[in-house]
C-alpha atoms as a PDB file:
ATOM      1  CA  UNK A   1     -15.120   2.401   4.148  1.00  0.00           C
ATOM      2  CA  UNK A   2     -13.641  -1.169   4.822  1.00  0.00           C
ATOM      3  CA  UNK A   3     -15.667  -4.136   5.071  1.00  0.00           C
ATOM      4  CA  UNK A   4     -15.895  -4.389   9.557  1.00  0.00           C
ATOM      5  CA  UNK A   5     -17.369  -0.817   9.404  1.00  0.00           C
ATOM      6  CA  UNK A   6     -20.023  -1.521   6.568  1.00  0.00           C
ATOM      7  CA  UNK A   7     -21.172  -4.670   8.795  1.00  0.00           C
ATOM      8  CA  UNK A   8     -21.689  -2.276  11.626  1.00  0.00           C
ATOM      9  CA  UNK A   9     -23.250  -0.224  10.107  1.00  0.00           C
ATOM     10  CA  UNK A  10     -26.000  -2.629   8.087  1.00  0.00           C
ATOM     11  CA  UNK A  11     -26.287  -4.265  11.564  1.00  0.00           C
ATOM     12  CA  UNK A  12     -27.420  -1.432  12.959  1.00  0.00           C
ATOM     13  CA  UNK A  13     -29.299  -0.742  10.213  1.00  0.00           C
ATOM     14  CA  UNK A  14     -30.746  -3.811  10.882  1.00  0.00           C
ATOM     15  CA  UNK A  15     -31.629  -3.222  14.812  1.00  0.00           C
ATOM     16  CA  UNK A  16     -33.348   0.127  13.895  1.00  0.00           C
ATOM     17  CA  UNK A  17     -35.356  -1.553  10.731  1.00  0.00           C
ATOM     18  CA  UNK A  18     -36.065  -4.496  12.799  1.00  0.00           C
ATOM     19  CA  UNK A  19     -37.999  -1.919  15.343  1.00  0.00           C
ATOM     20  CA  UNK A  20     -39.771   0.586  13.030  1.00  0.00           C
ATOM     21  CA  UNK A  21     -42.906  -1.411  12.782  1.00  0.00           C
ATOM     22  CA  UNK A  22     -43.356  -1.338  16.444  1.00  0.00           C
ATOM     23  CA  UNK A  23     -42.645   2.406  16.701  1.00  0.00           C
ATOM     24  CA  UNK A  24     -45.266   4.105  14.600  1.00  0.00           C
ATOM     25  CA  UNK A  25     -49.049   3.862  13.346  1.00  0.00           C
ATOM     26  CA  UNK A  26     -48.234   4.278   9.828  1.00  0.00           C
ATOM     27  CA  UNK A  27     -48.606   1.308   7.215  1.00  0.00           C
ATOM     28  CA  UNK A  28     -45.632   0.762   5.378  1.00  0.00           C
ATOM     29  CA  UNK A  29     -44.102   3.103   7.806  1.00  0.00           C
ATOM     30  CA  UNK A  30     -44.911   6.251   5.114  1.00  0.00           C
ATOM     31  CA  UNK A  31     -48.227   5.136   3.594  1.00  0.00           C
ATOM     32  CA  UNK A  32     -51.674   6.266   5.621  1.00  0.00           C
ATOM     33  CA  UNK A  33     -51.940   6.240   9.695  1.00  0.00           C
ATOM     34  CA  UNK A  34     -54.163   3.162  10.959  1.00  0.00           C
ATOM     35  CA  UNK A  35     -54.984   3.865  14.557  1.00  0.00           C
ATOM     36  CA  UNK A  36     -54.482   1.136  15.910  1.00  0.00           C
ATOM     37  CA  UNK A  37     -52.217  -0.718  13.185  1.00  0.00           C
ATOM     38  CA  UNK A  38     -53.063  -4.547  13.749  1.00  0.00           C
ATOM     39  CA  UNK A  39     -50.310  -6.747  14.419  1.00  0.00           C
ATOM     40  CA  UNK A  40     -50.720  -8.685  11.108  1.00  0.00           C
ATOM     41  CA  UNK A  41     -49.955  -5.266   9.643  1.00  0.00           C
ATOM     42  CA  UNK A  42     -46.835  -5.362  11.793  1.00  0.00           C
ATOM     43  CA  UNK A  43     -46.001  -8.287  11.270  1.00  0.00           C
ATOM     44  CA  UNK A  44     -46.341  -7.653   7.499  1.00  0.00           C
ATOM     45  CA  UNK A  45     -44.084  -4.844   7.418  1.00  0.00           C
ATOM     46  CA  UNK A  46     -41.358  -6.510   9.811  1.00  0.00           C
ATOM     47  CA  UNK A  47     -41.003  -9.021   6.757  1.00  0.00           C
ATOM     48  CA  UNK A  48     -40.562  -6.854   4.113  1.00  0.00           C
ATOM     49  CA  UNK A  49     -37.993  -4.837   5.646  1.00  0.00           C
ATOM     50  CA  UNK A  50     -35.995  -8.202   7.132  1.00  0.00           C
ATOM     51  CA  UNK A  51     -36.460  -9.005   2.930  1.00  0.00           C
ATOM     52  CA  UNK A  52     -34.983  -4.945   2.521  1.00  0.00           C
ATOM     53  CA  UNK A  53     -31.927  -5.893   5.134  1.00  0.00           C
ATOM     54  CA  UNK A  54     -30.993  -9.281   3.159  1.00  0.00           C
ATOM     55  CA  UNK A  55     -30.842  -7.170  -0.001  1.00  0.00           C
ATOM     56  CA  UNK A  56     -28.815  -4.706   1.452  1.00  0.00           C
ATOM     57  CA  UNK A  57     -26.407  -7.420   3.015  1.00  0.00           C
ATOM     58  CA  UNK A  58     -26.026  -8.977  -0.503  1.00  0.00           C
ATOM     59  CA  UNK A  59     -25.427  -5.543  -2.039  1.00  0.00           C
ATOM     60  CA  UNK A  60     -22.702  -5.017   0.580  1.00  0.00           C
ATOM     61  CA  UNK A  61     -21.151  -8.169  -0.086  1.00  0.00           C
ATOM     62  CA  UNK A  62     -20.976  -7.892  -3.696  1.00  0.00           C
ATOM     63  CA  UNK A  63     -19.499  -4.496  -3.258  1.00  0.00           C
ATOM     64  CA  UNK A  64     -16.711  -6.237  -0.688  1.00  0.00           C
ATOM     65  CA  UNK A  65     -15.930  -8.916  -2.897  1.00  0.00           C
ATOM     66  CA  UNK A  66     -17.464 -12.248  -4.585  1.00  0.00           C
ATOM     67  CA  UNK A  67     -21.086 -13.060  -3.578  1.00  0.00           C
ATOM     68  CA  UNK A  68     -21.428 -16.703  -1.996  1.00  0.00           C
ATOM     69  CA  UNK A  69     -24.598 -18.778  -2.761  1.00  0.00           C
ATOM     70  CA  UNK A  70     -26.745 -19.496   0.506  1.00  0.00           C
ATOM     71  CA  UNK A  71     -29.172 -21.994   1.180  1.00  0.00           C
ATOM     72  CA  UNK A  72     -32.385 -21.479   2.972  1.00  0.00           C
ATOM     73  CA  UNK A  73     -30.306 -21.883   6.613  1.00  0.00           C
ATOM     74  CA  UNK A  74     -28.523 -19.076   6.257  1.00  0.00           C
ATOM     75  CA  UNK A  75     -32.438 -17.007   5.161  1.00  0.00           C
ATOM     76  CA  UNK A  76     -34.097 -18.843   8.503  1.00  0.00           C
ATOM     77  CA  UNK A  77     -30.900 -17.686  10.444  1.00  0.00           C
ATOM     78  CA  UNK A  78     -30.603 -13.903   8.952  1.00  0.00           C
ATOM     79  CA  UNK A  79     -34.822 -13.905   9.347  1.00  0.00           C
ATOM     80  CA  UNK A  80     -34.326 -15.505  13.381  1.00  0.00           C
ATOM     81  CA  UNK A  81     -31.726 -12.533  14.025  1.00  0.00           C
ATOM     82  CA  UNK A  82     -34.022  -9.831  12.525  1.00  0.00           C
ATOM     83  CA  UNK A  83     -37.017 -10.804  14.748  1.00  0.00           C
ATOM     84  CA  UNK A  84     -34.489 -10.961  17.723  1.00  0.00           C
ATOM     85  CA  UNK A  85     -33.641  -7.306  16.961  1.00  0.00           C
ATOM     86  CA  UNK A  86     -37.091  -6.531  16.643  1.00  0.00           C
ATOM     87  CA  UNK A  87     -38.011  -7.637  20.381  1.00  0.00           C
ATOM     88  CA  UNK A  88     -37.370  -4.333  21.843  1.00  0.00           C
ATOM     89  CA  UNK A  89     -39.994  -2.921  19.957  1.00  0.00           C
ATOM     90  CA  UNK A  90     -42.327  -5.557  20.291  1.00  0.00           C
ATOM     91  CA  UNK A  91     -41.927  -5.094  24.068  1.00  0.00           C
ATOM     92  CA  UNK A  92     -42.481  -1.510  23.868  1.00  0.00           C
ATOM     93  CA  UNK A  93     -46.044  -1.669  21.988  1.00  0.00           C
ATOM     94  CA  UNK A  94     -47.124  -4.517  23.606  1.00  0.00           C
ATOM     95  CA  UNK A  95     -45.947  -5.679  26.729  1.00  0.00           C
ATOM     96  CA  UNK A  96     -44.810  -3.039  28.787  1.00  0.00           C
ATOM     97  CA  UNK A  97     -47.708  -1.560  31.266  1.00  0.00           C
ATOM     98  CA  UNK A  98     -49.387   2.066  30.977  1.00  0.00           C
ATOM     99  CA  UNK A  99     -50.564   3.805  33.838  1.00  0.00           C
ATOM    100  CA  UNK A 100     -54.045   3.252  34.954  1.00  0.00           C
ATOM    101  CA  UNK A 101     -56.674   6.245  33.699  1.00  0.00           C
ATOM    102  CA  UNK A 102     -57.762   8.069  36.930  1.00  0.00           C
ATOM    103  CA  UNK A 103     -61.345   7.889  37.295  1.00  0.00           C
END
């Protein structure tokens, strides 16, 4: 697989990761089902996998070739980019408006 298809495919990766915690009631998205899950829960879980993503970025780019030190820009960037991917799903639990209950 050469190097412009791997970085599709962990940015899509990415997108879908980024999203998970907005798209099911499950902690850790396999441990128990909190009905409700709180949105520090979410928020929680939206860290650990944009913490999952970096590793998987620095795995790829090992496997591609030598690894280049970063500095904490380049962590505030990737982090910025994984909460924009995660707005969709953010949106979806939150924002968007469900019909009234008919009395």
């Amino acid at each position: 697989m050469s190097s412009t298809i791997q970085v599709w495919v962990l940015l899509m990766v990415g997108a879908v990761a980024a999203n998970l915690p907005f798209l099911n009631e499950r902690i850790g998205i396999i441990g128990p089902q909190r009905n409700p899950k709180s949105l520090g829960w979410r928020l929680l879980e939206l860290l650990v996998l944009a913490l999952l993503m970096i590793g998987l970025g620095t795995l790829i780019e090992v496997r591609i070739g030598q690894r280049h030190p970063q500095g904490w820009p380049f962590y505030a960037a990737a982090l910025s980019l994984f909460v924009t991917f995660a707005f969709p799903g953010f949106v979806w639990r939150y924002l968007r408006r469900r019909p009234a209950p008919n009395p």
